[in-house]
N, C-alpha and C. Protein backbone atom coordinates (compact mmCIF):
# COMPACT_ATOMS: atom_id res chain seq x y z
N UNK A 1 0.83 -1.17 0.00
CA UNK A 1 0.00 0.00 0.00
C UNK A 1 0.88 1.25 0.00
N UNK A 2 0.66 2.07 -1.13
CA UNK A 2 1.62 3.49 -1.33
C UNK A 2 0.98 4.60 -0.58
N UNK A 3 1.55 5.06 0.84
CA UNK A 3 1.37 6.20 1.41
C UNK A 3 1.85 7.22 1.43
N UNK A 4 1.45 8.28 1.27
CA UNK A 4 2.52 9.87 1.12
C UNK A 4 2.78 10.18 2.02
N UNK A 5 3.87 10.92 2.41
CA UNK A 5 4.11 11.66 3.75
C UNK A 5 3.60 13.30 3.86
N UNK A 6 3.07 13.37 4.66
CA UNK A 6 1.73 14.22 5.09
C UNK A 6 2.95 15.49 5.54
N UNK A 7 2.68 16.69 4.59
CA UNK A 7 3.20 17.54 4.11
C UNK A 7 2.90 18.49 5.63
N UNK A 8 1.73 18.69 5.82
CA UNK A 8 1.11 19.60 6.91
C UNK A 8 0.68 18.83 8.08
N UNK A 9 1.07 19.30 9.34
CA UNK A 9 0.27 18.11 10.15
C UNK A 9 -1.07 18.55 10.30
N UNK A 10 -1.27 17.10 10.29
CA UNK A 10 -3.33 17.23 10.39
C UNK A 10 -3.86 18.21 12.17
N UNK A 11 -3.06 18.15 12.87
CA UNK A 11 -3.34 18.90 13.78
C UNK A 11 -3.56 20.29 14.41
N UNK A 12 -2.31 21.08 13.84
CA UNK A 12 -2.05 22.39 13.63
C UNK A 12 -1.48 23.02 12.54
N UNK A 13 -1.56 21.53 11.49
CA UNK A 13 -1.43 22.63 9.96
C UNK A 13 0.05 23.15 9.97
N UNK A 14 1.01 23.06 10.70
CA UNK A 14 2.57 23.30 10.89
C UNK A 14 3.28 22.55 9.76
N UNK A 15 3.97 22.74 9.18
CA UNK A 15 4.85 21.69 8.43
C UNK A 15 5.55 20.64 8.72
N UNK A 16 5.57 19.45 8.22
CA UNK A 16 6.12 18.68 8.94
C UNK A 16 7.24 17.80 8.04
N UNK A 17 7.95 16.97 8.86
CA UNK A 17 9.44 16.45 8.40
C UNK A 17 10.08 15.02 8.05
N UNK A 18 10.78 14.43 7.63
CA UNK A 18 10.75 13.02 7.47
C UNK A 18 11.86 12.86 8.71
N UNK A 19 11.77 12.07 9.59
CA UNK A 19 13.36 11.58 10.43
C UNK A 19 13.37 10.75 10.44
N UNK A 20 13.16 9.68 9.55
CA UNK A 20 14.15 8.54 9.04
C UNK A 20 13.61 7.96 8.00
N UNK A 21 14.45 7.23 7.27
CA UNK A 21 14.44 6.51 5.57
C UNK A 21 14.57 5.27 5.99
N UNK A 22 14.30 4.19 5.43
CA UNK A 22 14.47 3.01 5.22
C UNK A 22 14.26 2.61 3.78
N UNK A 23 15.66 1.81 3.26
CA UNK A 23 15.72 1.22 1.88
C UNK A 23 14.95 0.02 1.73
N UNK A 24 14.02 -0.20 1.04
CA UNK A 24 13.23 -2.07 1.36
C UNK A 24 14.09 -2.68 0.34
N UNK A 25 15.56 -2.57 0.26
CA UNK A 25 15.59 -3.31 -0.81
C UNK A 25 16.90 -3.68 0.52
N UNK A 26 17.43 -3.04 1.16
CA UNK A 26 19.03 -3.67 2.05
C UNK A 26 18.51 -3.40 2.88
N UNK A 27 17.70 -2.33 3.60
CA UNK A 27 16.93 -2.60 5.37
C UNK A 27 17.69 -1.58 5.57
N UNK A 28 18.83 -0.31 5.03
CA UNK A 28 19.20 0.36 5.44
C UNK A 28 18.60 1.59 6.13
N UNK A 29 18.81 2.17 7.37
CA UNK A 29 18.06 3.18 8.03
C UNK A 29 19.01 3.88 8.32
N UNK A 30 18.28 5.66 7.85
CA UNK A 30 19.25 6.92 7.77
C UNK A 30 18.08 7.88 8.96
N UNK A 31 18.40 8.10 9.54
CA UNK A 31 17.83 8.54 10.55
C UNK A 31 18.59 10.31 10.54
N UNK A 32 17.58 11.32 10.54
CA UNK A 32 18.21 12.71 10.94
C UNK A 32 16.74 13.23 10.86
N UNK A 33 16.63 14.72 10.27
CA UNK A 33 16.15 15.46 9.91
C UNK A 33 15.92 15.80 8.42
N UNK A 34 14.80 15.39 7.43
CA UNK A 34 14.53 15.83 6.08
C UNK A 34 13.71 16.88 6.00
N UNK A 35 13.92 17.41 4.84
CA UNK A 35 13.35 18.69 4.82
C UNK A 35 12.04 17.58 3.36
N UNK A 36 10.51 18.29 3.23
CA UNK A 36 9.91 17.59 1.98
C UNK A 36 9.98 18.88 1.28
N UNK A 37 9.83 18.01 -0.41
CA UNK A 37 10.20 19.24 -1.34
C UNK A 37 8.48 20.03 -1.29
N UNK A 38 8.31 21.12 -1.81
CA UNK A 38 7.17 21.94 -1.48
C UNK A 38 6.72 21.63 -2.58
N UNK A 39 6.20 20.78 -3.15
CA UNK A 39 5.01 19.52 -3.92
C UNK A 39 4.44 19.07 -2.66
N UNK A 40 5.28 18.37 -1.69
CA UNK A 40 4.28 17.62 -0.84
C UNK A 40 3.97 18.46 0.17
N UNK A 41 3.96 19.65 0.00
CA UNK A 41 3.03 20.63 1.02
C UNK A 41 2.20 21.02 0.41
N UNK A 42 1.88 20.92 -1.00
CA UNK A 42 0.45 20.63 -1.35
C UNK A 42 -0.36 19.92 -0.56
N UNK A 43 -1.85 20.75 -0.50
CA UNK A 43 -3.11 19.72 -0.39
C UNK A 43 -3.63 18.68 -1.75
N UNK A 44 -4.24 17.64 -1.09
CA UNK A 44 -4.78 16.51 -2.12
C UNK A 44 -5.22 17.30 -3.26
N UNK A 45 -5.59 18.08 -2.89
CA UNK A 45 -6.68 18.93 -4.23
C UNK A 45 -5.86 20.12 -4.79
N UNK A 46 -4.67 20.64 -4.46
CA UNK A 46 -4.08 20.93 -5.33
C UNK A 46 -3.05 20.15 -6.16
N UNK A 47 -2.66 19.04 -5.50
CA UNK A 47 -2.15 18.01 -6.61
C UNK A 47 -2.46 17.29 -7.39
N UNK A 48 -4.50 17.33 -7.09
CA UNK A 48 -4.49 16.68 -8.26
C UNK A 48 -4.64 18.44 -9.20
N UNK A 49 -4.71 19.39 -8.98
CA UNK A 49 -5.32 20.57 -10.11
C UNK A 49 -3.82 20.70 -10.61
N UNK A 50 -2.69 20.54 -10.20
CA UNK A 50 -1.34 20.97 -10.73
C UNK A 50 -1.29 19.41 -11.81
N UNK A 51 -1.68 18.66 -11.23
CA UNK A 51 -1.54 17.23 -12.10
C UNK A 51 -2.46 17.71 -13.57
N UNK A 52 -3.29 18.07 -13.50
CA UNK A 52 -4.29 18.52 -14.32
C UNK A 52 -4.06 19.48 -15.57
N UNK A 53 -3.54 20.37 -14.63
CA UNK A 53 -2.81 21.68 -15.27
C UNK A 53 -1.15 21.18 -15.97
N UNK A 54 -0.78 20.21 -15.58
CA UNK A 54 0.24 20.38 -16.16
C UNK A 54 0.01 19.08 -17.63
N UNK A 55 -0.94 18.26 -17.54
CA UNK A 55 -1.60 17.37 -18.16
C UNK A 55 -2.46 18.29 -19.73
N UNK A 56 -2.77 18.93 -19.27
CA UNK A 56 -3.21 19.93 -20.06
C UNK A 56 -2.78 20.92 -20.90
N UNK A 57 -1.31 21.46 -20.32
CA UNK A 57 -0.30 22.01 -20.42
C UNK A 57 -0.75 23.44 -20.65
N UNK A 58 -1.70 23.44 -19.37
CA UNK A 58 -1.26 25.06 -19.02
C UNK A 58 -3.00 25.45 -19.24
N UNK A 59 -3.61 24.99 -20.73
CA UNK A 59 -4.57 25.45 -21.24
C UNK A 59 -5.95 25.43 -20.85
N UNK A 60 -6.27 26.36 -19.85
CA UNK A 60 -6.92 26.99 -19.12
C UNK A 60 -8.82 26.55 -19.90
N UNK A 61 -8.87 26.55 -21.09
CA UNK A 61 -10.35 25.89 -21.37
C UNK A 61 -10.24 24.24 -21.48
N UNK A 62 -9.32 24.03 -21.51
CA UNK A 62 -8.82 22.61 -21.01
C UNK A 62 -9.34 21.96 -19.57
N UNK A 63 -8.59 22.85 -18.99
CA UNK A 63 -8.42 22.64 -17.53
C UNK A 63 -9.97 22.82 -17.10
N UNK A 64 -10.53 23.66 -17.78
CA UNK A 64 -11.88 23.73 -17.39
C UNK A 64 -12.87 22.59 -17.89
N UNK A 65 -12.72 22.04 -18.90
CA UNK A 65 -13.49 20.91 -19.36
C UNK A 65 -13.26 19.91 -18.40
N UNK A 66 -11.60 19.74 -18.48
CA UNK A 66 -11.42 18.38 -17.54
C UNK A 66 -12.09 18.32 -16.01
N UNK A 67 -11.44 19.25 -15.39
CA UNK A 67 -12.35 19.53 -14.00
C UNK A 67 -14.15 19.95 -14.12
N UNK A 68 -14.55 20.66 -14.98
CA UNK A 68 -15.66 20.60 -14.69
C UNK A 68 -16.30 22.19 -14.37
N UNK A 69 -15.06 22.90 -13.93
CA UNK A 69 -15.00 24.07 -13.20
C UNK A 69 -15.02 25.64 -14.16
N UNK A 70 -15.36 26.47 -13.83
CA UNK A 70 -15.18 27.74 -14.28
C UNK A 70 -14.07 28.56 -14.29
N UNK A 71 -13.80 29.23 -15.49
CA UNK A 71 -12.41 30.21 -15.85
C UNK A 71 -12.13 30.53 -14.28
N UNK A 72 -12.98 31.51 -13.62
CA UNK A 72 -12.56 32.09 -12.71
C UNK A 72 -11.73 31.08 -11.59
N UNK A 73 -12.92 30.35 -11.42
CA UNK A 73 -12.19 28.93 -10.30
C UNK A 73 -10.55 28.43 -10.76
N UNK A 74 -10.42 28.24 -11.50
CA UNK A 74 -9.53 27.66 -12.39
C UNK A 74 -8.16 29.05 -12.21
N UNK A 75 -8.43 30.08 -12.28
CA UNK A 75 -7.87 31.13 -11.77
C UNK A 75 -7.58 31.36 -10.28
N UNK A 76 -8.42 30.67 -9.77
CA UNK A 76 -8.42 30.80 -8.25
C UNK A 76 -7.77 29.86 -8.01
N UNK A 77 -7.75 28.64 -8.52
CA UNK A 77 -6.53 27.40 -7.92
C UNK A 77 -5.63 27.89 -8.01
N UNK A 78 -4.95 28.30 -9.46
CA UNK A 78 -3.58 28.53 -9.64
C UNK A 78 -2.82 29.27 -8.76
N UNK A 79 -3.46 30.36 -8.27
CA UNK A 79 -3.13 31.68 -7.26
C UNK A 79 -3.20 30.75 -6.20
N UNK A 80 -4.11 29.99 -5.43
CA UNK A 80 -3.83 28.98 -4.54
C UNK A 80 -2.69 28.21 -4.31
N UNK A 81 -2.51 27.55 -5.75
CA UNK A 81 -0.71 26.80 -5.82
C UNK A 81 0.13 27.32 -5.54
N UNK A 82 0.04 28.58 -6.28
CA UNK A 82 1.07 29.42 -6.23
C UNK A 82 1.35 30.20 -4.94
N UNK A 83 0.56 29.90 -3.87
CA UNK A 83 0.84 30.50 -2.82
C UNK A 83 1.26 29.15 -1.74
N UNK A 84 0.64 28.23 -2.38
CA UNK A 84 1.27 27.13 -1.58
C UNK A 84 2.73 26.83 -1.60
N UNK A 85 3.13 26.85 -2.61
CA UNK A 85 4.31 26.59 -3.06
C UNK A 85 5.55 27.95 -2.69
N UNK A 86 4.89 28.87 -2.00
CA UNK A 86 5.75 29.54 -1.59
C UNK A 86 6.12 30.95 -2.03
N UNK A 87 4.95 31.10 -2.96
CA UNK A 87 5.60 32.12 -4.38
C UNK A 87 4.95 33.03 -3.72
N UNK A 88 5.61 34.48 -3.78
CA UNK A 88 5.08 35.88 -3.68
C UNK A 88 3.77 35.62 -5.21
N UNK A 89 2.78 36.90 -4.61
CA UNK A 89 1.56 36.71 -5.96
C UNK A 89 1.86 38.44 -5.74
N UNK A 90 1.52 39.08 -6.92
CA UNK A 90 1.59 40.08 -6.89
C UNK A 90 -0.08 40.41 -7.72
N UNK A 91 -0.92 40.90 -6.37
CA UNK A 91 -2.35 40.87 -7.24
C UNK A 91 -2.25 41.66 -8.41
N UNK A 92 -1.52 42.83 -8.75
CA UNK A 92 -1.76 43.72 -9.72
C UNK A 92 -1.48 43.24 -11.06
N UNK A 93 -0.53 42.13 -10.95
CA UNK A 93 0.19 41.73 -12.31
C UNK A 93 -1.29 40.43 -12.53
N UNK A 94 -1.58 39.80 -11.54
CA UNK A 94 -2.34 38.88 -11.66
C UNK A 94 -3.41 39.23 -12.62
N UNK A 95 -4.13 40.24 -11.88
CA UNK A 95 -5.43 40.93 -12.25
C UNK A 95 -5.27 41.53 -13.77
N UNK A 96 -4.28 41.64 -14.42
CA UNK A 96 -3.87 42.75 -15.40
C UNK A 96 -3.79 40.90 -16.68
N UNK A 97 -2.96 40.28 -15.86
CA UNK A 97 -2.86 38.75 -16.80
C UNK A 97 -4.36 38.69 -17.14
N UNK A 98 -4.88 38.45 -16.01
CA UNK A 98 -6.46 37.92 -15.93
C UNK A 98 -7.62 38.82 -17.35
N UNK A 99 -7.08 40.28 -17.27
CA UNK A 99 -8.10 41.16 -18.01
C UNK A 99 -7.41 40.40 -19.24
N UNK A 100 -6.20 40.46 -19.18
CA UNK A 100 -5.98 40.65 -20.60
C UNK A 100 -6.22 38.67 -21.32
N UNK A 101 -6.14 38.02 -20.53
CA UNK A 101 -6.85 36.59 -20.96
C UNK A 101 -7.99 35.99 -21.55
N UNK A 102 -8.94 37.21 -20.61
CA UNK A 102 -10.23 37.38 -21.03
C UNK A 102 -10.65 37.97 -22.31
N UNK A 103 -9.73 39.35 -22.62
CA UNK A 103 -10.12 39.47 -23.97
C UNK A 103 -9.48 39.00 -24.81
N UNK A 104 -8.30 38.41 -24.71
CA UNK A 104 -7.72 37.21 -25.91
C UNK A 104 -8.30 36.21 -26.30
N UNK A 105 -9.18 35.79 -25.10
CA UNK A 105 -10.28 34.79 -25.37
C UNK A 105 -11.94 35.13 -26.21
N UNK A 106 -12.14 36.53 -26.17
CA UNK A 106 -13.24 37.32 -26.57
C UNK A 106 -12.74 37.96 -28.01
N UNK A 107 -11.52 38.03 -28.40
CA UNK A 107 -11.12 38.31 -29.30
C UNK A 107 -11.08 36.89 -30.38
N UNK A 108 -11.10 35.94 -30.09
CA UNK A 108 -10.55 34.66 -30.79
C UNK A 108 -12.00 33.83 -30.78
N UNK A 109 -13.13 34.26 -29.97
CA UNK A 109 -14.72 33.92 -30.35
C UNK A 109 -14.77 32.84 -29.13
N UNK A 110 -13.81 32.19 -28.50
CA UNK A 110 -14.14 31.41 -27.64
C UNK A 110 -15.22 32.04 -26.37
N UNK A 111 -15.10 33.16 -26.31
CA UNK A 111 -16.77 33.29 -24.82
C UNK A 111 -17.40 34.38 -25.79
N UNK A 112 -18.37 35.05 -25.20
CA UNK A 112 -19.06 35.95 -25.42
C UNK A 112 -18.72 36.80 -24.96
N UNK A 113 -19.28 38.27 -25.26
CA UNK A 113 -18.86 39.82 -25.21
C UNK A 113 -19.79 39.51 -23.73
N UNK A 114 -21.08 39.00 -23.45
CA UNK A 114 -21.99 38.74 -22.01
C UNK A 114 -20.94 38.55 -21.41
N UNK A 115 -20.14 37.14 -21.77
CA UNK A 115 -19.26 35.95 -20.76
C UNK A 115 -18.10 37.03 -20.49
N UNK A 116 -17.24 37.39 -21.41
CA UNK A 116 -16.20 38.50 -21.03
C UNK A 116 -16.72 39.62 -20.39
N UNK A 117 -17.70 39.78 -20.17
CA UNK A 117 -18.02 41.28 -19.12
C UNK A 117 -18.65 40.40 -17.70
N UNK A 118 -18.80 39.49 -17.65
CA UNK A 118 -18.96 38.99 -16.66
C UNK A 118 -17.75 38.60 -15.84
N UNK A 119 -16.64 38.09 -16.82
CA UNK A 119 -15.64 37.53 -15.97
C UNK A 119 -14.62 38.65 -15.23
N UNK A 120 -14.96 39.65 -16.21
CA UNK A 120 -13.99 41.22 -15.91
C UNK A 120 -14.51 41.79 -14.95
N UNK A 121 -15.94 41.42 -14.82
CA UNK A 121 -16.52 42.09 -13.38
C UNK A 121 -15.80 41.47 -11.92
N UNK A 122 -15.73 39.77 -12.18
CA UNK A 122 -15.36 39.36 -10.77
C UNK A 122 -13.74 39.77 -10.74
């Protein structure tokens, strides 16, 4: 049975650490302090949306078919990852990506002039 090592503790949400390895192939045990790479401080549900997103490769009406979910949502994970993972977000650049996505997408016939004034509102 393949178990992950639990990135956040379920208790207080603190980060948490590996202190010790074992090889199943020689029984060798390394015992210290590991640091996990910041993938597994993802939540379940952003690994599977980064799995998704990167499955997709990037393409945002993609990502929306596959999940099920709306541009905006789909906008809202990423900024989620991206804060999981450690990254400064800078709302202004975000918001400015975001307008200008919307009308690349309104320009190229994929939503409506309705759907693009709706999404520019939120």
């Amino acid at each position: 049975m393949n178990r992950e090592a639990l990135g956040k503790c379920p208790v207080c949400d603190g980060d948490t650490s590996i202190t010790k390895i074992k090889c199943s192939k020689c029984n060798t045990t390394i015992e210290g302090e590991f640091d996990l790479c910041k993938f597994c401080r993802l939540s379940s549900e952003q690994k599977l949306f980064i799995d998704v997103f990167i499955k997709c490769r990037g393409n945002i009406k993609e990502i929306e078919k596959e999940l099920g979910i709306s541009y905006p949502t789909v906008k809202n994970k990423i900024e989620d990852a991206v804060k999981a993972l450690g990254h400064k977000v800078d709302d202004r650049a975000s918001e400015s990506a975001n307008r200008k996505e919307v009308l690349d997408r309104l320009n190229s016939g994929e939503i409506s002039a309705e759907e693009a004034l709706e999404m520019l509102k939120k």
